[in-house]
Protein backbone atom coordinates (compact mmCIF):
# COMPACT_ATOMS: atom_id res chain seq x y z
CA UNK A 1 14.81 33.85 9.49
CA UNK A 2 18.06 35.83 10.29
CA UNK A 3 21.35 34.24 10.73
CA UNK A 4 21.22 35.47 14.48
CA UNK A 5 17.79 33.59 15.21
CA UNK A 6 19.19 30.13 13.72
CA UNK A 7 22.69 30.12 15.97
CA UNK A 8 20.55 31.05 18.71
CA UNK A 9 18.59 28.04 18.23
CA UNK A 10 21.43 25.37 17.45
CA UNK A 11 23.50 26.56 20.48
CA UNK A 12 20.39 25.77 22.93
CA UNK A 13 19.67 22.63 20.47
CA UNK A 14 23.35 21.58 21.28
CA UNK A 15 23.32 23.29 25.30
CA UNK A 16 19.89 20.73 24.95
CA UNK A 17 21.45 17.93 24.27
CA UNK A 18 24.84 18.35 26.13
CA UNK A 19 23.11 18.66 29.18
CA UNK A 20 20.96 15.18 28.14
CA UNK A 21 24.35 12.86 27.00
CA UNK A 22 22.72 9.39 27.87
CA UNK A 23 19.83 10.38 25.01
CA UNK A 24 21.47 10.76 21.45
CA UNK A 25 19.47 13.59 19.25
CA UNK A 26 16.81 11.45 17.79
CA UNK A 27 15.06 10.89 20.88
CA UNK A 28 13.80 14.77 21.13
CA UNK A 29 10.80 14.10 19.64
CA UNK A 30 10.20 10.62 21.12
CA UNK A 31 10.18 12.28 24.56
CA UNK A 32 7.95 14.92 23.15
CA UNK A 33 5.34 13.37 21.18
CA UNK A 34 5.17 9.71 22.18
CA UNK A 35 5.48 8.63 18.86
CA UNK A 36 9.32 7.84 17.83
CA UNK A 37 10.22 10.28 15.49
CA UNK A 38 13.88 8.93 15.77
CA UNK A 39 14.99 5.71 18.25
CA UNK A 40 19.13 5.78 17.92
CA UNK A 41 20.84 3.34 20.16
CA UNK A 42 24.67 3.83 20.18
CA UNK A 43 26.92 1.08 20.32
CA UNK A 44 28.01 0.88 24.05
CA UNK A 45 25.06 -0.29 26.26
CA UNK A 46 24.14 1.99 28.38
CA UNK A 47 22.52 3.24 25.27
CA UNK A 48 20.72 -0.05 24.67
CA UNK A 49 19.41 0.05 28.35
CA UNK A 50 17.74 3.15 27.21
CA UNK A 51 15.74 1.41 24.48
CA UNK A 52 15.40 -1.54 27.23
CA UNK A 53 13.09 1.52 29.20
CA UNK A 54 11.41 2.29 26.57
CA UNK A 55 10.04 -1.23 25.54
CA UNK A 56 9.73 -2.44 29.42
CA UNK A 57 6.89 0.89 29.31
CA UNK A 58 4.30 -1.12 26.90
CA UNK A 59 3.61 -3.71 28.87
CA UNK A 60 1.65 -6.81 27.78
CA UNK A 61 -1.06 -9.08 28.47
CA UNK A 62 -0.21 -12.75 28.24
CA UNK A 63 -2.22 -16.07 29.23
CA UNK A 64 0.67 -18.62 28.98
CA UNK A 65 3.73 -17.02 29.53
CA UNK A 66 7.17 -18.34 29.33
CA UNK A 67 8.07 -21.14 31.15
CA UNK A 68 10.89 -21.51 33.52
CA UNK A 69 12.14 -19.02 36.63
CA UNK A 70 15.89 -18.47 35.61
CA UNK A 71 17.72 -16.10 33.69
CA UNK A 72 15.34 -15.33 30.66
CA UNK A 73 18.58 -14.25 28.77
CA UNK A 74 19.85 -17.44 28.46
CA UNK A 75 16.31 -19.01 27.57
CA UNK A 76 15.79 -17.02 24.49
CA UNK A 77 17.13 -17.96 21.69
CA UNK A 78 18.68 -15.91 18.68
CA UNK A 79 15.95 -15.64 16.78
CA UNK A 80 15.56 -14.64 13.16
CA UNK A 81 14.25 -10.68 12.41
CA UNK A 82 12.69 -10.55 9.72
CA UNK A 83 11.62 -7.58 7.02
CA UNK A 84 8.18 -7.77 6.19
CA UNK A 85 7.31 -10.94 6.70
CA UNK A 86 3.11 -10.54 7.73
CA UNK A 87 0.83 -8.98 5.99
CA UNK A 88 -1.24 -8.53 9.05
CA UNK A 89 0.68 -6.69 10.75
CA UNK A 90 2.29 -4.89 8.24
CA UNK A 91 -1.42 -3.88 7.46
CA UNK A 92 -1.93 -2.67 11.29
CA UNK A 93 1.74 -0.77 11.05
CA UNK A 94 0.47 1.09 8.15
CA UNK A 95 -3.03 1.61 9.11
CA UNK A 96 -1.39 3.31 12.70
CA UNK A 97 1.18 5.43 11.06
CA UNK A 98 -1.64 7.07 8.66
CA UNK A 99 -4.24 7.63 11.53
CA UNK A 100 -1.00 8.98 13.36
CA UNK A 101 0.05 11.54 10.81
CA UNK A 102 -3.51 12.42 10.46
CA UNK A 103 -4.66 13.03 13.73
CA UNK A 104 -7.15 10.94 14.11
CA UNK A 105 -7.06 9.48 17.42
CA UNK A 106 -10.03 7.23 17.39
CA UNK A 107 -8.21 5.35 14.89
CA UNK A 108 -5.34 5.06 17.13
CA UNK A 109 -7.38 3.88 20.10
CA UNK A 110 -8.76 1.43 17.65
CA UNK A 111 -5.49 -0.02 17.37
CA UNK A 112 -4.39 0.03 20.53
CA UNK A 113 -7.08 1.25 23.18
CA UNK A 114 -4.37 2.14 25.79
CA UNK A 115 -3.52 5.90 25.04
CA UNK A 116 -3.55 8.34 27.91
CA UNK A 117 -5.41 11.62 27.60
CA UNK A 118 -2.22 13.74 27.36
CA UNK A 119 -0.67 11.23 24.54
CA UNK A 120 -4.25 12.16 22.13
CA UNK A 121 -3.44 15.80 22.50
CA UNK A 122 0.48 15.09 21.83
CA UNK A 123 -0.91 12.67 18.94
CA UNK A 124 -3.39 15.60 17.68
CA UNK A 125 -0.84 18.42 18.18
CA UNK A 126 1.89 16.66 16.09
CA UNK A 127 -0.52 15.73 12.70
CA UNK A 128 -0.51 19.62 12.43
CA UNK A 129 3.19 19.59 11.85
CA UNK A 130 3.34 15.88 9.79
CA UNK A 131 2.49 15.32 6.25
CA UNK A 132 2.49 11.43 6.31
CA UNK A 133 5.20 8.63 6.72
CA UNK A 134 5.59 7.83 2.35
CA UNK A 135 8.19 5.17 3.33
CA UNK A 136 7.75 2.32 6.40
CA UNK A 137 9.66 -0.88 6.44
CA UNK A 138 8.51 -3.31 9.95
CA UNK A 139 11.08 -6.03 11.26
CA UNK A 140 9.58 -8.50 13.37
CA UNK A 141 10.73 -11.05 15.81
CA UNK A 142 8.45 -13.78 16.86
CA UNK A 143 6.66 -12.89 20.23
CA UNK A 144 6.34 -14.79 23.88
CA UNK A 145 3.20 -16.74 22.64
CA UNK A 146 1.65 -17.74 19.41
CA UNK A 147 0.39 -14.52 17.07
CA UNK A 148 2.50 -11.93 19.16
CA UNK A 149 5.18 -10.32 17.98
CA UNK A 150 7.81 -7.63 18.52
CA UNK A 151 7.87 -4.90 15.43
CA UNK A 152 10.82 -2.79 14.74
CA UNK A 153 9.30 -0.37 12.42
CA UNK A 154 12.07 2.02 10.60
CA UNK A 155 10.16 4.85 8.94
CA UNK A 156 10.54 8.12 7.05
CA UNK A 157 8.78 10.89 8.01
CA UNK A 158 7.96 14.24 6.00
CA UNK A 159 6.99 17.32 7.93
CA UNK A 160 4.81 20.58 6.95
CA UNK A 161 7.94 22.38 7.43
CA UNK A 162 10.50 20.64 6.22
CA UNK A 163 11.07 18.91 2.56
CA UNK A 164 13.65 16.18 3.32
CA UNK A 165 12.41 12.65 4.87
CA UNK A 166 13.93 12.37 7.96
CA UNK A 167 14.45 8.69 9.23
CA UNK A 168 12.94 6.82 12.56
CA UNK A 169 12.20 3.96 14.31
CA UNK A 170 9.52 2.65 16.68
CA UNK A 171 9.06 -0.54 18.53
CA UNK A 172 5.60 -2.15 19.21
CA UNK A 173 4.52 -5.09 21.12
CA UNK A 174 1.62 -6.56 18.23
CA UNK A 175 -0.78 -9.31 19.36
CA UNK A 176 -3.66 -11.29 17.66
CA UNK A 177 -7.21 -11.46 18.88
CA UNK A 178 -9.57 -14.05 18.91
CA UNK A 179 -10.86 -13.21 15.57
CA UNK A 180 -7.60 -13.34 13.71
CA UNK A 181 -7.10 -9.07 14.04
CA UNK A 182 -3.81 -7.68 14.71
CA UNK A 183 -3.75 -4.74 17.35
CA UNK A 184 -0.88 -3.01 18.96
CA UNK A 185 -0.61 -4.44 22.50
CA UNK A 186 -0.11 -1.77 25.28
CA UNK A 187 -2.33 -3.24 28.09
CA UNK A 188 -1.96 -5.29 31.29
CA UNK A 189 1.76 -5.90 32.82
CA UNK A 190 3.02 -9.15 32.80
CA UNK A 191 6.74 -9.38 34.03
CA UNK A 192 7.74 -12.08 32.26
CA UNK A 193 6.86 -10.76 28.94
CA UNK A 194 8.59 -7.71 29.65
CA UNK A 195 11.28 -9.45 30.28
CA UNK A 196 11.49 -11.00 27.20
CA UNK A 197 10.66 -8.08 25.19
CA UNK A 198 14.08 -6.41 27.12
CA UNK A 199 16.56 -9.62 26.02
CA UNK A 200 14.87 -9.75 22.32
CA UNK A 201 15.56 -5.89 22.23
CA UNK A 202 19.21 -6.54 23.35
CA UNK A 203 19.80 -9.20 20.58
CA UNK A 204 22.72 -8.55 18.05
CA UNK A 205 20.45 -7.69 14.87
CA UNK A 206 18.17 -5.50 16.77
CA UNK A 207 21.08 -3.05 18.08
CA UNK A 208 22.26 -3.35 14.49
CA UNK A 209 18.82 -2.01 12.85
CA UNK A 210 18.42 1.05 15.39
CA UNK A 211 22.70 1.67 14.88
CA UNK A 212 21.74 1.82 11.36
CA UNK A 213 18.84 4.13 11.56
CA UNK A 214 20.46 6.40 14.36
CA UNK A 215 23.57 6.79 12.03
CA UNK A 216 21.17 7.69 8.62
CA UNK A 217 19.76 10.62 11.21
CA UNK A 218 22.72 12.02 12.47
CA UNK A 219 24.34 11.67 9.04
CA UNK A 220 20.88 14.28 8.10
CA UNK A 221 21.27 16.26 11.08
CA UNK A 222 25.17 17.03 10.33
CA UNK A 223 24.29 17.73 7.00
CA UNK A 224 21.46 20.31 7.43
CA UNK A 225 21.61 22.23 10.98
CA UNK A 226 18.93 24.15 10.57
CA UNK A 227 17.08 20.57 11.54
CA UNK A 228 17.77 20.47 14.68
CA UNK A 229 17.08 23.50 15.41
CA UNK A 230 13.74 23.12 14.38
CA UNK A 231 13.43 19.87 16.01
CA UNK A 232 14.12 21.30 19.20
CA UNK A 233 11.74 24.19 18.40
CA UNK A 234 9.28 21.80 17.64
CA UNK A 235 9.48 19.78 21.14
CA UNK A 236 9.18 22.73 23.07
CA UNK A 237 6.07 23.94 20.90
CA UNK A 238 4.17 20.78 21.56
CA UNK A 239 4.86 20.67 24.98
CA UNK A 240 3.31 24.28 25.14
CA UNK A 241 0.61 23.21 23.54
CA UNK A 242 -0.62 20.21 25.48
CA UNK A 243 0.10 22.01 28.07
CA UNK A 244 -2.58 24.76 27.05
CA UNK A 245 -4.69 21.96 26.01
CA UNK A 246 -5.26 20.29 29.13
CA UNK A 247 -5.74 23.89 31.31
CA UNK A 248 -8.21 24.32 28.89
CA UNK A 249 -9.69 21.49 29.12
CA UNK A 250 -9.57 21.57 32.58
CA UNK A 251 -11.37 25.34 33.35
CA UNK A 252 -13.97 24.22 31.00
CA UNK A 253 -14.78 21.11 33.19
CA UNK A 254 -14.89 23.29 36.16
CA UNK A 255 -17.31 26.07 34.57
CA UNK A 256 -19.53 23.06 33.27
CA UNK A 257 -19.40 21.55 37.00
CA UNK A 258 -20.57 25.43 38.48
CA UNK A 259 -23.00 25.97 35.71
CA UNK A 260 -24.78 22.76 36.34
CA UNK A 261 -24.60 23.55 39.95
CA UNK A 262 -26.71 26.61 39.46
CA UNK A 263 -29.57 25.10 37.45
CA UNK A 264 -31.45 25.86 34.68
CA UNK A 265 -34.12 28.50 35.93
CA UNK A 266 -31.65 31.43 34.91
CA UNK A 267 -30.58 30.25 31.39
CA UNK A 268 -34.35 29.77 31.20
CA UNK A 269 -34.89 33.52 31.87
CA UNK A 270 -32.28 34.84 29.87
CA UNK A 271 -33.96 32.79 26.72
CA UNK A 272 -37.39 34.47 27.08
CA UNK A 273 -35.90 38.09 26.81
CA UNK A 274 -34.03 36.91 23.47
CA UNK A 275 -36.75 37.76 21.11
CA UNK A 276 -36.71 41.24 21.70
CA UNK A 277 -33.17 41.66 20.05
CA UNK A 278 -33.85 40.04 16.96
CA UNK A 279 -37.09 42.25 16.07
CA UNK A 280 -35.05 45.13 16.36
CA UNK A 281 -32.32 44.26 14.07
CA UNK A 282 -35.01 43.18 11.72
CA UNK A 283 -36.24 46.52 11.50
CA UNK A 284 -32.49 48.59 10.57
CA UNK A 285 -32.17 47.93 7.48
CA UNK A 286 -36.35 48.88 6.26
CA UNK A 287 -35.32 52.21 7.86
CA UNK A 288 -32.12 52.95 6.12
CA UNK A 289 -33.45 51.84 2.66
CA UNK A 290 -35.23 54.44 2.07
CA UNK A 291 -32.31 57.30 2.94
CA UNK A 292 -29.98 55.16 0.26
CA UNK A 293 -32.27 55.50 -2.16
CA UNK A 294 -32.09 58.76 -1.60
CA UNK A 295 -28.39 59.12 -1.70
CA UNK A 296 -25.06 59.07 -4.48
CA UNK A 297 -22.60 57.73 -1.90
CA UNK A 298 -18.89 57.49 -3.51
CA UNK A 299 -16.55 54.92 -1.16
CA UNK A 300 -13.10 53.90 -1.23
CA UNK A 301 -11.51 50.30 0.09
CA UNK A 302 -9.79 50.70 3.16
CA UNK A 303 -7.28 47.25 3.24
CA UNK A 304 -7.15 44.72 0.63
CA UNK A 305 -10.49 42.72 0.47
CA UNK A 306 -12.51 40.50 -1.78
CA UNK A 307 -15.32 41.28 -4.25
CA UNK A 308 -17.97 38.59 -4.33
CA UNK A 309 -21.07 38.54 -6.39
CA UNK A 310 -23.21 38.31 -3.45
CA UNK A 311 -23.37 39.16 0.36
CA UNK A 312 -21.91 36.42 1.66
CA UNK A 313 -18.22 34.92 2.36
CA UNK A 314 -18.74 31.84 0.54
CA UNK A 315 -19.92 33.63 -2.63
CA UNK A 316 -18.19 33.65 -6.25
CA UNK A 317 -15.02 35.85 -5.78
CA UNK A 318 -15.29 38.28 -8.82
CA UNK A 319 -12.54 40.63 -7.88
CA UNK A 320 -10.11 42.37 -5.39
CA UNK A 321 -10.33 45.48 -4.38
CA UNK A 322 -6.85 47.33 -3.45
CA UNK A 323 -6.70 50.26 -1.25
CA UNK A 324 -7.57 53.40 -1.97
CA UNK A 325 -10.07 52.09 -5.02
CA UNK A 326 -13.24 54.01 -5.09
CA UNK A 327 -16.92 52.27 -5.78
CA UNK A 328 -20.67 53.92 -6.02
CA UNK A 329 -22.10 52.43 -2.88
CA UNK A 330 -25.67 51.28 -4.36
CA UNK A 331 -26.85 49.99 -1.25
CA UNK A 332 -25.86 49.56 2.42
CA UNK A 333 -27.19 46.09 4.59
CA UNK A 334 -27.92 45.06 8.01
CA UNK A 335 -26.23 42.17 7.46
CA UNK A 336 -22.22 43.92 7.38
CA UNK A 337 -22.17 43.82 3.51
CA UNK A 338 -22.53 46.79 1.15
CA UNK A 339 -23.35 46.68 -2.75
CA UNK A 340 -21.17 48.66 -4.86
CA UNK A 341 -20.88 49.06 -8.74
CA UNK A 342 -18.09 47.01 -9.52
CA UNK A 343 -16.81 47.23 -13.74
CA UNK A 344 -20.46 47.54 -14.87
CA UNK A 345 -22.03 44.94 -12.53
CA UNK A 346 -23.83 44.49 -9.03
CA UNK A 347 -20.90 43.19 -6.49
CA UNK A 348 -20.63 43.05 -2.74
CA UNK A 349 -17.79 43.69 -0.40
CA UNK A 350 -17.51 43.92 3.37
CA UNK A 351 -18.80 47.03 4.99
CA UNK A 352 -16.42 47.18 7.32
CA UNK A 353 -13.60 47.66 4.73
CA UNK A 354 -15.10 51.06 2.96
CA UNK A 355 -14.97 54.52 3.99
CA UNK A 356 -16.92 57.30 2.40
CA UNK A 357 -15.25 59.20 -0.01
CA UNK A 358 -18.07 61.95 -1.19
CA UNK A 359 -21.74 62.03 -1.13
CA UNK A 360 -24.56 63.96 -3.22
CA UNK A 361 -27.80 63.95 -1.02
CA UNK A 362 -31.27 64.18 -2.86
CA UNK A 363 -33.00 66.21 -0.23
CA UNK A 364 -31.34 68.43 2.80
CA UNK A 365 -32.84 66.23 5.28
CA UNK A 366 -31.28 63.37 3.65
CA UNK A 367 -27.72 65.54 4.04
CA UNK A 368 -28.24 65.91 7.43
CA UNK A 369 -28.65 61.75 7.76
CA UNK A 370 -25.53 61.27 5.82
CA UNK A 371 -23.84 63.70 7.68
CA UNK A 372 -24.48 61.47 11.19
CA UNK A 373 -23.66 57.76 8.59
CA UNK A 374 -20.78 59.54 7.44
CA UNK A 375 -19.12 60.12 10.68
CA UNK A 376 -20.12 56.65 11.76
CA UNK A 377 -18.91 54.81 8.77
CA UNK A 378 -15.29 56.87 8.85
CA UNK A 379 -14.36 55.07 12.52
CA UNK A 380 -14.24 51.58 11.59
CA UNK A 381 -12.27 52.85 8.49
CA UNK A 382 -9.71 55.03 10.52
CA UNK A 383 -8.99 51.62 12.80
CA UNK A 384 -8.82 49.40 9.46
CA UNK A 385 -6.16 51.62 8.48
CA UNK A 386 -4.30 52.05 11.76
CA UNK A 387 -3.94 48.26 11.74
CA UNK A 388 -2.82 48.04 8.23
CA UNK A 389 -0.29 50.75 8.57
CA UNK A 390 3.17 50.06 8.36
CA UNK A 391 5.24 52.64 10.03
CA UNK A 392 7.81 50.85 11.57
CA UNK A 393 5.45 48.15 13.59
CA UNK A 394 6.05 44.96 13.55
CA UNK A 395 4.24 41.23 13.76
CA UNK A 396 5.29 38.50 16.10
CA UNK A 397 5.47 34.54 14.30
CA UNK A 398 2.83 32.63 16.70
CA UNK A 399 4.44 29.76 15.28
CA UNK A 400 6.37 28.40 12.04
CA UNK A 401 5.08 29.53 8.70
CA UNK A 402 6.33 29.85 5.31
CA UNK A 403 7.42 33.39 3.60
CA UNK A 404 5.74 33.59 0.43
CA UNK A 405 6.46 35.97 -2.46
CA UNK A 406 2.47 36.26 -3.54
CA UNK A 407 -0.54 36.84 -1.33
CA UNK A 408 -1.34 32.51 -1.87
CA UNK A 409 -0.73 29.37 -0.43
CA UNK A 410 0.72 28.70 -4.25
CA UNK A 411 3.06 31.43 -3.76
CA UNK A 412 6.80 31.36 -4.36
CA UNK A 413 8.42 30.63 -0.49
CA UNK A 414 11.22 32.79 -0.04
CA UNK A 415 11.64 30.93 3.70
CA UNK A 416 10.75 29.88 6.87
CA UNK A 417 10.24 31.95 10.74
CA UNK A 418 10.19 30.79 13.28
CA UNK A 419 7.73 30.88 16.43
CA UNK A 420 8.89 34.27 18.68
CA UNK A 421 10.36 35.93 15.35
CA UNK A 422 9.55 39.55 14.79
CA UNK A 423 9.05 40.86 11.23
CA UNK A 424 8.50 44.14 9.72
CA UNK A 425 4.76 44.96 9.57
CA UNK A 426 3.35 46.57 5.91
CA UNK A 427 -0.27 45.97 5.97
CA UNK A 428 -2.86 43.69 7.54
CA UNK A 429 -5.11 42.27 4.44
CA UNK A 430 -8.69 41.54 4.65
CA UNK A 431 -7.62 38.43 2.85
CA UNK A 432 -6.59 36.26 5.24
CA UNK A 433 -2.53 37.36 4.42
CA UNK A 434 -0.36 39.52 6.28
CA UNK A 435 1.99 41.57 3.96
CA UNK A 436 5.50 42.24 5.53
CA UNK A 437 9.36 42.72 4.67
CA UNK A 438 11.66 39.72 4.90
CA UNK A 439 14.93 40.40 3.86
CA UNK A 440 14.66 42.95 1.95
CA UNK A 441 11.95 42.52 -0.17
CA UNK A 442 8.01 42.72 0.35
CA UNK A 443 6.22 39.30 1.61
CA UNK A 444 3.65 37.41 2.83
CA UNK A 445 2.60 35.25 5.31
CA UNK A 446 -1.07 33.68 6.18
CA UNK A 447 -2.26 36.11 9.21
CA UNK A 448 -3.14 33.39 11.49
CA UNK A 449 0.05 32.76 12.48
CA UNK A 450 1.45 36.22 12.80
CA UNK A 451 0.03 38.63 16.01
């Protein structure tokens, strides 16, 4: 990524943020994801009323709840936090945090059942940026009735992207069922407990813990500002993508709704006429057999592709071929693969990715054929190569990858780009890699993220 592209992105990180003074920088993703990334309360209390908001939006289900109709400040005493204390619920904190990171939002409605559509996509959207949470500490103050609790959990989180842990907090509202199992309460309202969760969230220690945490993450966040410029990338990313998510979601429902509507006697029509289609196909390759036979074809690779020892994508991997490497084409198949001679042996690569080269027909008939397959097997090759071709084109990021020095996932990184970040096209590989320059010097990055 340029120099350019990363000022670009602070100065909107810091335009961001100016423009949002009541929320200090940790609360990007918070907002974002609806999982607390960061929680950093400053000092003064407006902050702290902030954190109040937050809390007062899980609210709770109690049966007996606090006793008493005056100021539930001055009813609640000081009470002791404590650093893990349960093993219950530190066993339900961890349990959440993995199924979190992984994506896995039955687990998370397993925990705590009360998680809106839009917060599984967020939830599913941000496990494909989040490695796991290797360090988690939960504080706990007693709750309004027996087995609840309030848990402070201060956590460190490693991205995909990113290799330093980067601090947060998250508060939860943790209850115990009738059988003894913790679960994260997010449920029915109950005033009164909300309430109390606000004046237990105001105590002394409490503002101390998130101070503590908030000051760790700004500490990182002075010290590296390439950070938050990816952290504000990364908001605006998920947002995009829920976004797309649930118009998606939402045009399917409607096409399901108008297919139902119309009924089953077309699709029923439609199936009987399949058949047909698959007879013919059947039928290609007994007709071409014969004319390969027939036929020394000499072909060369078009793009960089695997050789496998069979016709299939999930067979052994017994080579590479680079472009412009020439193979004796022993047999050509219906089913997009082509056999070749490949150092002595019987190998397969993708028809698609080989162009004839030269041709010595057994019979003048059989030129004629090969005259008609040779003109048909050069188009897909010119488009292979039009699409490879690097003559000044370039590649747009579709989102952040890493720059790699080798053609695998192993690979040296030479750096990170960015989503919207253009980069000098070389070649399009039939391996799943894009190769490009960066800086300077020739790359790669995995194709999939690249259009």
């Amino acid at each position: 990524m340029d120099n350019k592209s990363i000022r670009d992105r602070i100065e909107d990180f810091k335009e961001w943020i100016s423009e949002h003074a009541k929320i200090v920088m940790p609360a990007v993703l918070l907002i974002c994801v609806s999982i607390t990334v960061i929680v950093a309360i400053n000092v003064n209390q407006k902050a702290a009323e902030e954190v109040e908001a937050q809390l007062a939006e899980m609210p709770v289900n109690v049966e007996e709840p606090i006793q008493g109709e005056g100021n539930a400040a001055e009813e609640i005493p000081q009470l002791e936090l404590e650093e893990n204390a349960y093993p219950a619920v530190n066993a339900l904190i961890s349990n959440y945090y993995k199924a979190m990171a992984a994506g896995d939002v039955d687990a998370v409605v397993s925990m705590n059942e009360y998680v809106e559509e839009r917060e599984k996509l967020r939830i599913r959207e941000m496990s494909k940026y989040t490695e796991d949470y290797p360090e988690l500490t939960v504080y706990t103050k007693k709750g309004p009735v027996e087995g609840s609790y309030l848990a402070y959990v201060y956590s460190k989180m490693k991205f995909t992207e990113y290799d330093r842990l980067v601090p947060g907090m998250q508060a939860f509202y943790v209850c115990t069922d009738e059988n003894g199992e913790c679960y994260i309460n997010g449920g029915e309202d109950n005033s009164v407990v909300v309430q109390y969760i606000k004046d237990v969230s105001l105590q002394e220690d409490v503002v101390d813990l998130n101070n503590r945490v908030a000051v760790e993450y700004n500490e990182l966040l002075a010290s590296d500002e390439e950070l938050g410029a990816y952290l504000f990338d990364l908001s605006k990313r998920i947002d995009v993508s829920v976004g797309e998510a649930l118009a998606k979601a939402e045009a399917e429902e409607a096409q399901q709704q108008e297919a139902a509507a119309e009924g089953e006697s077309e699709a029923e029509g439609a199936g009987e006429e399949q058949p047909a289609e698959p007879a013919q196909s059947e039928e290609a390759p007994q007709e071409q057999a014969p004319e390969v036979a027939a036929t020394i074809k000499k072909v060369k690779a078009t793009d960089v592709v695997n050789i496998r020892s069979s016709d299939s994508e999930t067979a052994d991997r017994i080579g590479k071929a680079q472009v412009g490497d020439e193979f004796t084409l022993l047999e050509e198949r219906g089913n997009g693969w082509s056999k070749i001679t490949f150092e002595g042996k019987d190998a397969f690569i993708k028809s698609e990715f080989l162009a004839l080269v030269s041709e010595e027909p057994a019979a003048e008939a059989a030129q004629e054929q090969a005259g008609n397959d040779s003109q048909t097997d050069s188009a897909p090759a010119a488009e292979t190569q039009t699409a490879s071709a690097g003559n000044g084109d370039t590649v747009t990021v579709k989102t952040s990858v890493n720059v790699r020095k080798s053609a695998s996932e192993n690979g040296e990184k030479l750096g990170l780009v960015y989503k919207g970040e253009k980069l000098e096209l070389v070649m399009k590989q039939a391996d799943g890699w894009t190769r490009v320059k960066y800086k300077g010097e020739t790359a790669f990055v995995k194709s999939d993220y690249v259009e």
